[in-house]
Structures are given as C-alpha cells and as structure tokens.
C-alpha atoms as a PDB file:
ATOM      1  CA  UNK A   1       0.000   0.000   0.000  1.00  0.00           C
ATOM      2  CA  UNK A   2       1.099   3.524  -0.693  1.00  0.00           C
ATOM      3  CA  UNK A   3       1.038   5.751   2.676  1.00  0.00           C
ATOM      4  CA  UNK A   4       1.368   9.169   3.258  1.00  0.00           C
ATOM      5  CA  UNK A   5       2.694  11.173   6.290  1.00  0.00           C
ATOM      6  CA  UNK A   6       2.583  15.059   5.599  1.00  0.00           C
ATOM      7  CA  UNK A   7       4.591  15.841   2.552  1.00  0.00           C
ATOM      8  CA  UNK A   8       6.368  12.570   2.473  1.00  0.00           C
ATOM      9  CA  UNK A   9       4.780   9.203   0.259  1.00  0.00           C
ATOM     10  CA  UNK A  10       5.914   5.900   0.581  1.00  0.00           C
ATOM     11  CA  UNK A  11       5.315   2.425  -0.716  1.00  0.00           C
ATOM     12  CA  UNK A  12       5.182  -0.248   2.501  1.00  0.00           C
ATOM     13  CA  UNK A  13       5.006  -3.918   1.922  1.00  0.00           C
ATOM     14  CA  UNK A  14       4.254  -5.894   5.128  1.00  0.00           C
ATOM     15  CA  UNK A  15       6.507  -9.754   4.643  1.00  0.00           C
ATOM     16  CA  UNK A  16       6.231 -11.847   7.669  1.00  0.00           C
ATOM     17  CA  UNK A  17       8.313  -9.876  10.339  1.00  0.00           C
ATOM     18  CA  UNK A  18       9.911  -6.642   8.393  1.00  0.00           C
ATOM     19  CA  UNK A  19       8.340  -3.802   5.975  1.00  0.00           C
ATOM     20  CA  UNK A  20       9.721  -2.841   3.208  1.00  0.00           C
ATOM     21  CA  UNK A  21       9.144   1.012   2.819  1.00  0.00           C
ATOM     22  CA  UNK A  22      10.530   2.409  -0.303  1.00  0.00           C
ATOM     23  CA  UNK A  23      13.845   0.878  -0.742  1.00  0.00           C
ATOM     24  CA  UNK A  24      14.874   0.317   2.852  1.00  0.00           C
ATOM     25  CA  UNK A  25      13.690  -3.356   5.022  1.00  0.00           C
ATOM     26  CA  UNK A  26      12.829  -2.361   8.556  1.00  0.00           C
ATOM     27  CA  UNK A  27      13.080  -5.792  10.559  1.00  0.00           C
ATOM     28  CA  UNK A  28       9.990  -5.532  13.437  1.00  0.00           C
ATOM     29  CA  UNK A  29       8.177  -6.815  16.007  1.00  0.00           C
ATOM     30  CA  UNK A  30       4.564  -6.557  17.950  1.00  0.00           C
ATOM     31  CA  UNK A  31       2.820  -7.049  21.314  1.00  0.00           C
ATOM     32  CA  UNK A  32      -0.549  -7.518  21.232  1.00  0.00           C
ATOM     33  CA  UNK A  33      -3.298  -8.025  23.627  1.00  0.00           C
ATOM     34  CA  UNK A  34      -5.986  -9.764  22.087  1.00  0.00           C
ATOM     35  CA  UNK A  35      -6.413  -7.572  18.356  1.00  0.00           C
ATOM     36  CA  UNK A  36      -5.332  -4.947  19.954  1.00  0.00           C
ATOM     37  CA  UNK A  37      -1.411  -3.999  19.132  1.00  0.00           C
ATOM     38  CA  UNK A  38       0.355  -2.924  22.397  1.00  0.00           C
ATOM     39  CA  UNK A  39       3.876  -2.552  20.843  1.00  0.00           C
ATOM     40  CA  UNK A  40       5.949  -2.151  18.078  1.00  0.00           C
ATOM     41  CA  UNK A  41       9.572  -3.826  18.354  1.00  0.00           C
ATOM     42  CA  UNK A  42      12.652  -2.630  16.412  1.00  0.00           C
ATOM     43  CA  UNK A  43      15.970  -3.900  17.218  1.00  0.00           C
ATOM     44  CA  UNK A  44      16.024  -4.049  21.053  1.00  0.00           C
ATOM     45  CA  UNK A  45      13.411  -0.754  21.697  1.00  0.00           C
ATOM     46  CA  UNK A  46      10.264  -1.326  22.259  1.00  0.00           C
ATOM     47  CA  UNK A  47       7.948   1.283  21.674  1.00  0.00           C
ATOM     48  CA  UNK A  48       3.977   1.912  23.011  1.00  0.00           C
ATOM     49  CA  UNK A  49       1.471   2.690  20.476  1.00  0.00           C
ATOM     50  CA  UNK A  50      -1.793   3.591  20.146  1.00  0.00           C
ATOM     51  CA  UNK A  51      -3.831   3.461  16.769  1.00  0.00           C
ATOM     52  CA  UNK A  52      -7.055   4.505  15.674  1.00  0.00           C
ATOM     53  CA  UNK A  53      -8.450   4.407  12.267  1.00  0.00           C
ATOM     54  CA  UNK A  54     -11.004   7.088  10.690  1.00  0.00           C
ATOM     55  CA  UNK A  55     -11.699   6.170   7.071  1.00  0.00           C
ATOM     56  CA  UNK A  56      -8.667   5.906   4.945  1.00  0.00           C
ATOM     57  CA  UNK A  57      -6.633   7.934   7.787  1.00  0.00           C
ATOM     58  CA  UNK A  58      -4.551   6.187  10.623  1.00  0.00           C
ATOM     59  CA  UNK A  59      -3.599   8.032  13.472  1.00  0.00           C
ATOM     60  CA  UNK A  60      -0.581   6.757  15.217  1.00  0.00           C
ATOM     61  CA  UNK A  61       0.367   7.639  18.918  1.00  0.00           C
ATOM     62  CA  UNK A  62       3.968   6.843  19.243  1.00  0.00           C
ATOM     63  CA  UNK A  63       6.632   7.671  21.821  1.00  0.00           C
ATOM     64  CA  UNK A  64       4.910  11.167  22.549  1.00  0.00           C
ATOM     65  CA  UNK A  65       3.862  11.448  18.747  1.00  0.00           C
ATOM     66  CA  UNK A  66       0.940  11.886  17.337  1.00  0.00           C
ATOM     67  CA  UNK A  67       1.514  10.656  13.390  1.00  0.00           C
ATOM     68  CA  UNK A  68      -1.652  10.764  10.899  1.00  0.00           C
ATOM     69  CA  UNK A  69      -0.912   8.752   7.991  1.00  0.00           C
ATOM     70  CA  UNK A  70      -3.566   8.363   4.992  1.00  0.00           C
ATOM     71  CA  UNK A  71      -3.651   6.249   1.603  1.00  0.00           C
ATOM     72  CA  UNK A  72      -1.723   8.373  -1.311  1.00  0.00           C
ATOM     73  CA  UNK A  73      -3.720   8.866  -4.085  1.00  0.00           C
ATOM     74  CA  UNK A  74      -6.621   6.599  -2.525  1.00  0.00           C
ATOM     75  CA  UNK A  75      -6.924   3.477  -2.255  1.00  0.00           C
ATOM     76  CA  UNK A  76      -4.435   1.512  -4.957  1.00  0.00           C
ATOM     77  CA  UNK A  77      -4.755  -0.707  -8.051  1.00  0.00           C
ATOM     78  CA  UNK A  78      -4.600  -4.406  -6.137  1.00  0.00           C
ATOM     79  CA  UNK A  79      -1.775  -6.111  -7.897  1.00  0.00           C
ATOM     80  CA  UNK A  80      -3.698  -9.127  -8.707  1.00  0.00           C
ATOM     81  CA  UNK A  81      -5.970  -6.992 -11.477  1.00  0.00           C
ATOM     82  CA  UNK A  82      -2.079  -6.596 -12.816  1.00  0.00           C
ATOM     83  CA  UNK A  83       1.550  -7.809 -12.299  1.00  0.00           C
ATOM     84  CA  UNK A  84       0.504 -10.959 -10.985  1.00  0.00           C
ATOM     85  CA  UNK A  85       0.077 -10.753  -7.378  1.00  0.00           C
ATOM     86  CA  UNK A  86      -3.199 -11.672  -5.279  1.00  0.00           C
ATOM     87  CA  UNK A  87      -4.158  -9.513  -2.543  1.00  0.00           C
ATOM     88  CA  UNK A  88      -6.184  -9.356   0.268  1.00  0.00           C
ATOM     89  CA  UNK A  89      -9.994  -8.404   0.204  1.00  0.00           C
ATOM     90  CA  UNK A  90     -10.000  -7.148   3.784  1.00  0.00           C
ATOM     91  CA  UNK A  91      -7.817  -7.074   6.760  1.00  0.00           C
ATOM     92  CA  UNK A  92      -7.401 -10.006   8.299  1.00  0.00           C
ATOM     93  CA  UNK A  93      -5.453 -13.367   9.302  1.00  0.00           C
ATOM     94  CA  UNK A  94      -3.545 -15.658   7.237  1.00  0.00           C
ATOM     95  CA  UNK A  95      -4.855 -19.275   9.153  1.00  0.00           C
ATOM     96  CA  UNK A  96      -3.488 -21.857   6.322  1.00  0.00           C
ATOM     97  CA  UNK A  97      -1.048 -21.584   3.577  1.00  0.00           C
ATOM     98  CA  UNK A  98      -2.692 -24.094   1.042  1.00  0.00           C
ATOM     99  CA  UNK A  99       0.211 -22.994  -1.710  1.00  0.00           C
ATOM    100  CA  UNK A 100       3.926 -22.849  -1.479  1.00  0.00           C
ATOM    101  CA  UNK A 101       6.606 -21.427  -4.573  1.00  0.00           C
ATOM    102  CA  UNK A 102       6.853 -23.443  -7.582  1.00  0.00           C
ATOM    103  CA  UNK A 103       3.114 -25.044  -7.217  1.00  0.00           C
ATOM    104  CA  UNK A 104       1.111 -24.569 -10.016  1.00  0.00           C
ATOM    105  CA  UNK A 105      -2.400 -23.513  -9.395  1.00  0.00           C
ATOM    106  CA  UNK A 106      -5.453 -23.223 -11.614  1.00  0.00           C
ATOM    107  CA  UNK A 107      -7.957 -20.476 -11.576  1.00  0.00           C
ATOM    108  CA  UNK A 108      -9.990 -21.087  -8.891  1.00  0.00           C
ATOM    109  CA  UNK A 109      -8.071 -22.794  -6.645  1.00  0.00           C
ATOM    110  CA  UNK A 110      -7.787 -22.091  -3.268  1.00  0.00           C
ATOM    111  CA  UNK A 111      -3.827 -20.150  -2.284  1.00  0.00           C
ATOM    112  CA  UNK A 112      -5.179 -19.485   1.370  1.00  0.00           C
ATOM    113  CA  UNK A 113      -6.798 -19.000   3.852  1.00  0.00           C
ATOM    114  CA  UNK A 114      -8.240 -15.820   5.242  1.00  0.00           C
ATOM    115  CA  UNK A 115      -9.869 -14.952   8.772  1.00  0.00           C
ATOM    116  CA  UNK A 116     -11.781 -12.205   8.822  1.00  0.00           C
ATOM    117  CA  UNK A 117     -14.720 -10.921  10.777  1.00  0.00           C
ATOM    118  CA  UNK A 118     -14.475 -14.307  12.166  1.00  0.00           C
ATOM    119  CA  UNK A 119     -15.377 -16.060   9.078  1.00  0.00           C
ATOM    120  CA  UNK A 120     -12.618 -18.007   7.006  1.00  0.00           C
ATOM    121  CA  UNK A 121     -12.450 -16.992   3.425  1.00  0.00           C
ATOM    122  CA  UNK A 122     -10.471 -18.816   0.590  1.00  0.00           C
ATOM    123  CA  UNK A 123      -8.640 -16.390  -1.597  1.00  0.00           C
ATOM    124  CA  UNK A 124      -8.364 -18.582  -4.720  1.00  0.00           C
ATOM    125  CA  UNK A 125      -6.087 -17.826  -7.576  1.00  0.00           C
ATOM    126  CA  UNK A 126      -7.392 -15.305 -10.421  1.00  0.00           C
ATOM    127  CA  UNK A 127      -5.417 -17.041 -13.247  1.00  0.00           C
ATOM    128  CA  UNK A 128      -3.653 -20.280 -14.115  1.00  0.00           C
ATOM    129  CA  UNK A 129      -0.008 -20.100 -13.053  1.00  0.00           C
ATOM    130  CA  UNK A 130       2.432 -20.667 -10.886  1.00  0.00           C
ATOM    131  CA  UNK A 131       3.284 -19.601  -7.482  1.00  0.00           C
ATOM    132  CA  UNK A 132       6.884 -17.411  -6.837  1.00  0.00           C
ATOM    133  CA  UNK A 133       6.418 -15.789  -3.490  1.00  0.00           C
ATOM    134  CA  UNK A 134       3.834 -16.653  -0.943  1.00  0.00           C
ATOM    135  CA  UNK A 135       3.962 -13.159   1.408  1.00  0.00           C
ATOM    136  CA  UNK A 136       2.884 -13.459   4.870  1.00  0.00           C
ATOM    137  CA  UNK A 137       3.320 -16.806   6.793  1.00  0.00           C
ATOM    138  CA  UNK A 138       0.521 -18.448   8.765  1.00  0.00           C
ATOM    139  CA  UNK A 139      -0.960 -16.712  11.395  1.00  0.00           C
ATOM    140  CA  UNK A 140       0.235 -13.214   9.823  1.00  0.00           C
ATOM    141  CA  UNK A 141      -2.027  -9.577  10.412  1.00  0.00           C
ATOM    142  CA  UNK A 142      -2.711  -8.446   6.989  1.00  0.00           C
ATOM    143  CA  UNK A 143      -4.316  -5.233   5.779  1.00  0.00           C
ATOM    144  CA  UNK A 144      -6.926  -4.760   2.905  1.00  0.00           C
ATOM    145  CA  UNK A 145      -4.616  -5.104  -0.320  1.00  0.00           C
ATOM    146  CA  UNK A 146      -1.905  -6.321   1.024  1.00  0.00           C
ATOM    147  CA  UNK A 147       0.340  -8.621  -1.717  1.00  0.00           C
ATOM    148  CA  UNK A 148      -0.271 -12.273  -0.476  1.00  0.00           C
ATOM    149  CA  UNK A 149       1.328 -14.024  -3.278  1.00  0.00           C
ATOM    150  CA  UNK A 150       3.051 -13.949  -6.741  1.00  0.00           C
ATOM    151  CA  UNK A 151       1.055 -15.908  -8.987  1.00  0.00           C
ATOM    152  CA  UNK A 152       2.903 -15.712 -12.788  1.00  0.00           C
END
C-alpha cells in the first residue's frame, strides 16, 4: 500500500516480520493483547502505540507522537488486477497456507486462507499459473490489499 505522512509518500510492503518502505527493510516486532497492538519492536526498543483508524486515515500515537498517515492517491490498483500478485480483500489473518513457490495452481483454486470478521475466506487464484512468493506466513495480520502471493 502507498502511505502518506505530511509531505512525504511511501510504498510499505508488510513480509512476515519486516516492511519494506521504499527501498529500505525495517526488521519488526509486535505485542498484542488480544487484536489490539500494544507494541511495536525494532531492534532491542520497544515502543507503546496507540492506533485509531477514521476512514482511509490512521492516526498513530507513538513515543509522545501523534503521526496521521492516509492512503496516497486513494486506495491503490490491487496487484492481482495486474503484475501478478493476489491480494487481500480485507484485513485479516492468514490461518493456512494451502500454496507454497513453484506449485502450479489453476484459476480457482484455493492459495489461502483468510480470517476475517471471524469467518474463514479462501482467496483462490485469479489465473492459471504458478506460485513465486507466498507473502505473509501463517498466522500473519494483513491489511486490505496487502500482496499475499506472486502468482505468474
């Protein structure tokens, strides 16, 4: 997804425990209670948040800070109408991995499976192919649109 935080944009990819924002890999950890994220881990600091989300803006509390982020542009092409990838329909959490690199899947068939709203949902692939990169590992958060596989 493309975020923005006042004058600066940036792409962020979420894969398994780092973010990828821009160029740069941030490696990362969280503390949750419940849904509810407590923490955010990087390197050895540990640092509080708060979030709260009002449409497409997020606002972050963060050691003192108050950060609002919103989507850039609104709300982005999913990659699987395009370069191949399959994203997520909602937020949610990945419970089973049904796919792994170098399968070949048909359209239709079931990649994973999806939690949300405490329902599980199979995202199946859009087109015949085969699998490069499965994204998130089980029992991964995932936003709406997040990239949850390469399918070429």
């Amino acid at each position: 997804m493309i975020l923005a935080c006042g004058e600066e944009t940036a792409e962020i990819r979420i894969e398994g425990e780092s973010a990828v924002v821009g160029q740069r890999r941030v490696q990362f950890g969280v503390s949750r209670t419940g849904e509810r994220l407590e923490a955010i881990r990087i390197g050895p600091n540990a640092f509080p948040v708060r979030v709260a989300r009002e449409g497409d803006r997020i606002l972050v509390w963060c050691a003192g800070q108050v950060l609002e982020f919103r989507r850039a542009g609104g709300r982005p092409a999913r990659r699987s109408d395009s370069a191949g990838g399959l994203s997520a329909p909602m937020p949610g959490r990945v419970r089973k991995v049904l796919a792994a690199p170098g399968d070949r899947v048909a359209r239709g068939d079931a990649v994973l499976i999806l939690e949300a709203m405490k329902m599980e949902h199979a995202i199946r692939a859009p087109r015949d192919g085969t699998v490069t990169k499965i994204f998130p590992r089980e029992g991964d958060l995932v936003e709406a649109g997040a990239v949850l596989a390469d399918i070429q």
